[in-house]
N, C-alpha and C. Protein backbone atom coordinates (compact mmCIF):
# COMPACT_ATOMS: atom_id res chain seq x y z
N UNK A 1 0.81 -1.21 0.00
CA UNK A 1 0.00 0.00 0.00
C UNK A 1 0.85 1.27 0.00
N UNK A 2 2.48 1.10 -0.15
CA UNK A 2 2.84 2.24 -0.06
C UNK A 2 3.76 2.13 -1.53
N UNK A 3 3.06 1.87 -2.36
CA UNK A 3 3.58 1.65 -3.96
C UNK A 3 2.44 2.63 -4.77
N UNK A 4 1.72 3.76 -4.57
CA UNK A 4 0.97 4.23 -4.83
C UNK A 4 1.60 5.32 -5.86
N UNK A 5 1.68 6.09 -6.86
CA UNK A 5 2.38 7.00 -7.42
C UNK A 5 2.26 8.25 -6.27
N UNK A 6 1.60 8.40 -5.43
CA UNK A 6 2.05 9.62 -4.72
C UNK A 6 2.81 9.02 -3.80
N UNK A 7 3.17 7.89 -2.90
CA UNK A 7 3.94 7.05 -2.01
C UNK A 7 5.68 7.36 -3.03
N UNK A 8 5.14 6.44 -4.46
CA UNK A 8 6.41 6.60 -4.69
C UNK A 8 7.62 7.65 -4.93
N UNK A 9 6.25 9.02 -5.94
CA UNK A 9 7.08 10.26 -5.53
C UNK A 9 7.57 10.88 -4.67
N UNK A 10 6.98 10.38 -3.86
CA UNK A 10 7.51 10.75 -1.75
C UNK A 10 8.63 10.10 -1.44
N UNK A 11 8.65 8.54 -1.68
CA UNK A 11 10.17 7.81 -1.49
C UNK A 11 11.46 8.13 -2.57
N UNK A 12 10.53 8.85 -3.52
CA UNK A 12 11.70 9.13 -4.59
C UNK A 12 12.43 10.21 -3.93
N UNK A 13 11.58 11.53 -3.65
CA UNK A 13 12.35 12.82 -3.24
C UNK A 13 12.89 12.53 -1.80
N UNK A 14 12.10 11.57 -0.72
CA UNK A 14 12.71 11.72 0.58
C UNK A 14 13.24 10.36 1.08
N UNK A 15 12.64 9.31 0.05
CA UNK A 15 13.81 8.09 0.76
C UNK A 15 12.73 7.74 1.92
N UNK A 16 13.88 6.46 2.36
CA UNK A 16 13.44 5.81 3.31
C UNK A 16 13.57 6.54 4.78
N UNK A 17 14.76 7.55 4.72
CA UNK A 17 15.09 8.39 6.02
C UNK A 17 13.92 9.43 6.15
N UNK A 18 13.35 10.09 4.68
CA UNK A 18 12.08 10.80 4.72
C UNK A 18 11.07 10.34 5.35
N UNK A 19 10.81 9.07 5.01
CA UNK A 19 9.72 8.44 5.41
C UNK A 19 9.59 8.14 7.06
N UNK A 20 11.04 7.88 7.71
CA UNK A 20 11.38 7.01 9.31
C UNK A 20 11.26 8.68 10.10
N UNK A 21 11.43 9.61 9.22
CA UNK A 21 11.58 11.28 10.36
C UNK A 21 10.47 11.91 10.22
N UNK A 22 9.45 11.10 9.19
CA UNK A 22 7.71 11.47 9.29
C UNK A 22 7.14 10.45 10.22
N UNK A 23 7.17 9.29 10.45
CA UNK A 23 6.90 7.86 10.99
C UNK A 23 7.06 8.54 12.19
N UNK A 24 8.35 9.03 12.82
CA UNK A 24 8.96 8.88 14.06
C UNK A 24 8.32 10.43 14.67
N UNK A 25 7.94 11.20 13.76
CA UNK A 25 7.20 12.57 14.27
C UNK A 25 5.53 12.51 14.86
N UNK A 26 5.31 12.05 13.87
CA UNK A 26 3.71 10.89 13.94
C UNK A 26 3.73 10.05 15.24
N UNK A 27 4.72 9.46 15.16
CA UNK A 27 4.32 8.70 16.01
C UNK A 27 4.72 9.01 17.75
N UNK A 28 5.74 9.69 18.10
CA UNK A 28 5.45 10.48 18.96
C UNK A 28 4.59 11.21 19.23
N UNK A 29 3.74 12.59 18.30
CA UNK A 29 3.41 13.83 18.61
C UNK A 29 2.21 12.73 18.66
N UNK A 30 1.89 11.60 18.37
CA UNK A 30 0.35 11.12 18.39
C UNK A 30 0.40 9.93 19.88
N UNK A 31 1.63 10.18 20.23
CA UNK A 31 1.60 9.18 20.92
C UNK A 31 1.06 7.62 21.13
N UNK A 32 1.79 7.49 19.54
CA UNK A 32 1.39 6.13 18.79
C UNK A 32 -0.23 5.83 18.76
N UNK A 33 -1.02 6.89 18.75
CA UNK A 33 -2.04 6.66 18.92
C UNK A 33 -2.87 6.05 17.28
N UNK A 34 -3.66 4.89 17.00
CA UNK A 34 -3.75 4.86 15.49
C UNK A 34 -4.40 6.14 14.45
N UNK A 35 -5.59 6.80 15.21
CA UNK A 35 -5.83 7.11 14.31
C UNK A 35 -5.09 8.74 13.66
N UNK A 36 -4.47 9.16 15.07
CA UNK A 36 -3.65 10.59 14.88
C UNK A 36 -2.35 9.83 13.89
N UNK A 37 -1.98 8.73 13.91
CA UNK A 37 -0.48 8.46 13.19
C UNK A 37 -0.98 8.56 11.93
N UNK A 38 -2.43 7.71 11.89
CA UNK A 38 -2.71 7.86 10.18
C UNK A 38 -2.95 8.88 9.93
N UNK A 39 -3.73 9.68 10.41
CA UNK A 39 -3.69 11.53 9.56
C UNK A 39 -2.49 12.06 9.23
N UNK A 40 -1.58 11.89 10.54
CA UNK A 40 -0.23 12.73 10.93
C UNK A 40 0.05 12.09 9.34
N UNK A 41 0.18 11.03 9.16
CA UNK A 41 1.04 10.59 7.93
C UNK A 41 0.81 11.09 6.63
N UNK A 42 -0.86 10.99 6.49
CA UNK A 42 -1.45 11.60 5.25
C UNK A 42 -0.95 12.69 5.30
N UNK A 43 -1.30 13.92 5.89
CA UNK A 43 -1.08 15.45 5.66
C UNK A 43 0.83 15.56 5.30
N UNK A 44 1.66 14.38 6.01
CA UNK A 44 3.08 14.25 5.22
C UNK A 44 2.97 14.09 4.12
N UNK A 45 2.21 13.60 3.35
CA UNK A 45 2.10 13.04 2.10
C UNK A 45 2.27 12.18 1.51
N UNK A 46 2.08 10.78 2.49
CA UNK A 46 1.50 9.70 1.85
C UNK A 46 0.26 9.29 1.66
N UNK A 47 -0.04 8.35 0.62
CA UNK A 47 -1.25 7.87 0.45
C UNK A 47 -2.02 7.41 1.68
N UNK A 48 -3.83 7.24 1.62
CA UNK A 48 -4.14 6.50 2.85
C UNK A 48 -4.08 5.18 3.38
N UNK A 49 -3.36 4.80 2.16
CA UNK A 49 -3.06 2.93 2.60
C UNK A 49 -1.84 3.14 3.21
N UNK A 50 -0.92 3.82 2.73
CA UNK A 50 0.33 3.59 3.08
C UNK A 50 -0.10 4.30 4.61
N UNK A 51 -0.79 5.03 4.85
CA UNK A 51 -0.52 6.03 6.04
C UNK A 51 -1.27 4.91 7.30
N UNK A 52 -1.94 3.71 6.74
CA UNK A 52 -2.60 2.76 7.87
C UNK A 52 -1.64 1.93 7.55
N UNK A 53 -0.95 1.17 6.83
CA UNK A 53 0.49 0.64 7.12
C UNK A 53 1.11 1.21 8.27
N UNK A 54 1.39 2.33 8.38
CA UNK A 54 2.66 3.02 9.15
C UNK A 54 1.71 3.22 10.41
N UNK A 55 0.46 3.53 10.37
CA UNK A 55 -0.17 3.52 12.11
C UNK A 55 0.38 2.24 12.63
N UNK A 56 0.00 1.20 11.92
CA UNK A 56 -0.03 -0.34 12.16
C UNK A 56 1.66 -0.30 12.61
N UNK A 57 2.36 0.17 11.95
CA UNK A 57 3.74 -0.18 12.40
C UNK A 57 3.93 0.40 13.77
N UNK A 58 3.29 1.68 13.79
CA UNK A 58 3.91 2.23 14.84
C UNK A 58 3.09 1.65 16.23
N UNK A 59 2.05 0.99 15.79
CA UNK A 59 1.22 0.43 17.14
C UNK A 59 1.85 -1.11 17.65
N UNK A 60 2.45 -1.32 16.10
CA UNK A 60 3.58 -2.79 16.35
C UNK A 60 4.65 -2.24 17.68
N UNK A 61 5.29 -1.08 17.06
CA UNK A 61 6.64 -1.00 18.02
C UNK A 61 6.00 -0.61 19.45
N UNK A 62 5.01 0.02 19.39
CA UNK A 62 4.37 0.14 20.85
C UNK A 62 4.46 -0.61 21.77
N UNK A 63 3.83 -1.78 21.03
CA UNK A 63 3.04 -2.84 21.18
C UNK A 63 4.17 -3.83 22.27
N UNK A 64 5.37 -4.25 21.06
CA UNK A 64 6.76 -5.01 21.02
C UNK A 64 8.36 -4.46 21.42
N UNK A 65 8.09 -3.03 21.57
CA UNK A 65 9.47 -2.35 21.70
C UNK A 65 9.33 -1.12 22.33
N UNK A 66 8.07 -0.91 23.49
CA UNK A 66 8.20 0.37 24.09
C UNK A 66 9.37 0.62 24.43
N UNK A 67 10.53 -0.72 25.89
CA UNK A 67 10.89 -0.34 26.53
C UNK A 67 12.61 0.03 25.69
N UNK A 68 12.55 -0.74 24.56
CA UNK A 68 14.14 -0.38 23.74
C UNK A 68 13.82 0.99 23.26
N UNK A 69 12.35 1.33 22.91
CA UNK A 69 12.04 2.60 21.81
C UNK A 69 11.89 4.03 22.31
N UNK A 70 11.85 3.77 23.89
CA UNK A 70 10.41 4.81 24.53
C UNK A 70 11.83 6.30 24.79
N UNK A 71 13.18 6.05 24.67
CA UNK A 71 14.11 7.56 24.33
C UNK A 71 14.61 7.54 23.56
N UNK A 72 14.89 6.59 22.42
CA UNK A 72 15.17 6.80 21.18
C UNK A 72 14.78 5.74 20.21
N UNK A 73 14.36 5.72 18.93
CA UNK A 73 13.45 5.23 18.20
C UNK A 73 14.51 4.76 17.15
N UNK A 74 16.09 5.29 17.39
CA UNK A 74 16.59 4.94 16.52
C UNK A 74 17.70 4.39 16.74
N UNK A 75 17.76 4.14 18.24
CA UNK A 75 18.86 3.46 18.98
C UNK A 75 18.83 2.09 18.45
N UNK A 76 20.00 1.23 18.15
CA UNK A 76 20.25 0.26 17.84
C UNK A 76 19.62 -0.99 18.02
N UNK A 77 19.12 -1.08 19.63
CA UNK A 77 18.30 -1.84 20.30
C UNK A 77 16.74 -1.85 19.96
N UNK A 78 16.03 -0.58 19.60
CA UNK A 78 14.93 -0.71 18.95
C UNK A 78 14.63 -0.79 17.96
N UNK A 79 15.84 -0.63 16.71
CA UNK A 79 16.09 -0.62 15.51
C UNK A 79 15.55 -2.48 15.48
N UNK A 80 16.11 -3.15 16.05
CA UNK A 80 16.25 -4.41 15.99
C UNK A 80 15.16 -4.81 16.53
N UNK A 81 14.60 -4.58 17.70
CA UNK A 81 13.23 -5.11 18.03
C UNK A 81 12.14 -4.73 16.79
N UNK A 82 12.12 -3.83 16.26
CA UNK A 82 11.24 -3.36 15.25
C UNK A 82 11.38 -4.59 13.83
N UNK A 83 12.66 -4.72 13.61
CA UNK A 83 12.87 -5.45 12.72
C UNK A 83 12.51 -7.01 12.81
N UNK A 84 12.81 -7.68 14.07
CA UNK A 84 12.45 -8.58 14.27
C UNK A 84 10.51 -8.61 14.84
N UNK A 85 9.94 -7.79 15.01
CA UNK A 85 8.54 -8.05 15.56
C UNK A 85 7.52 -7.54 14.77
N UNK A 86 8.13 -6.44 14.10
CA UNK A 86 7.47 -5.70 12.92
C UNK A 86 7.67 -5.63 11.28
N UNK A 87 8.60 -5.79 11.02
CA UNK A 87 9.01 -5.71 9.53
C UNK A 87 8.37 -6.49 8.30
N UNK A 88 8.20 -7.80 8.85
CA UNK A 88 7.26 -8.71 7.82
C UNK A 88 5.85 -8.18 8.03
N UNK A 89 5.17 -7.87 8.97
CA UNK A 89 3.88 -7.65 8.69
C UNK A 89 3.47 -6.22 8.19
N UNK A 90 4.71 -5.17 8.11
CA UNK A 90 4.91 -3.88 7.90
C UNK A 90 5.21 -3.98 6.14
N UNK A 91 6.19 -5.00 5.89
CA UNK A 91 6.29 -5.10 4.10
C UNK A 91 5.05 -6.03 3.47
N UNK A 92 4.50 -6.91 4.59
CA UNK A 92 3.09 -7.57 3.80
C UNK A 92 2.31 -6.47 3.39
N UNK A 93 2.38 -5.36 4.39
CA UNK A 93 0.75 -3.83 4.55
C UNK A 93 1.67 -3.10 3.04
N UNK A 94 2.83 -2.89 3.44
CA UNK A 94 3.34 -1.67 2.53
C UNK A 94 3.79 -2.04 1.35
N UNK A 95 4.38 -3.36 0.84
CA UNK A 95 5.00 -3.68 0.09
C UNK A 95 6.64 -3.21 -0.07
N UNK A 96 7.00 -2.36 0.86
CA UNK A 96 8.34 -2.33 0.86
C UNK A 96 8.83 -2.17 2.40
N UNK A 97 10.22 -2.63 2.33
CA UNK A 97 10.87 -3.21 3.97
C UNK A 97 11.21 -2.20 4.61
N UNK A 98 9.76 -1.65 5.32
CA UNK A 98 9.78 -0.49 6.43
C UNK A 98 9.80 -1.35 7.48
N UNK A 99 10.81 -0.51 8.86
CA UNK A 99 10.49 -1.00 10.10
C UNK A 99 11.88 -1.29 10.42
N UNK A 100 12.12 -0.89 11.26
CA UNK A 100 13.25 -1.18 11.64
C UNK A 100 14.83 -1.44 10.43
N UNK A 101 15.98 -1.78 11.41
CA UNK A 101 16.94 -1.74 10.46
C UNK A 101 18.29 -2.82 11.11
C-alpha cells in the first residue's frame, strides 16, 4: 500500500530516512495513537493505505518495543526489536521493507 504513485514520488524525493523522520514525528506527537499516526502521515504526504500501514507499524513497536524505543526510536536496540517483531507484517501492509533496520 505504499507503492501508490504519490507514495512513490515521496520515497523518490525523501527516501526511506524521509519516510522514518515522518513515521517517528507521527508517532510520537500522536503518541502512537492509530488514528492521529494515520492523519499525521497523510497530511506528510502519503497515500491513505500507506498512512494505515505506518499507524499499524507504529502500534507494532508500541506494542513489542516500548521499553528499547520509549528515548530513542533509533537506537540500535529498537532498531532491531522493530525489525524482528514488525518488519514482515509492515512489508506484507506496505509492500516495501519499512520498520526497523
Amino acid at each position: 500500500h505504499c507503492r501508490t504513485k504519490i507514495d512513490n514520488a515521496k520515497f523518490k524525493t525523501k527516501g526511506a530516512k524521509g519516510y522514518n523522520a515522518a513515521l517517528e514525528h507521527c508517532g510520537r506527537s500522536c503518541a502512537a495513537g492509530f488514528p492521529c499516526t494515520k492523519s499525521c502521515m497523510h497530511k506528510a504526504g502519503y497515500s491513505w493505505g500507506c498512512s494505515i500501514c505506518s499507524a499499524k507499524l507504529v502500534g507494532c513497536g508500541r506494542d513489542h518495543c516500548v521499553n528499547q524505543c520509549i528515548s530513542d526510536s533509533f537506537s540500535p536496540a529498537c532498531q532491531h526489536c522493530n525489525k524482528a517483531h514488525c518488519r514482515a507484517s509492515m512489508k506484507a501492509c506496505s509492500g516495501r521493507p519499512l520498520g526497523g533496520s
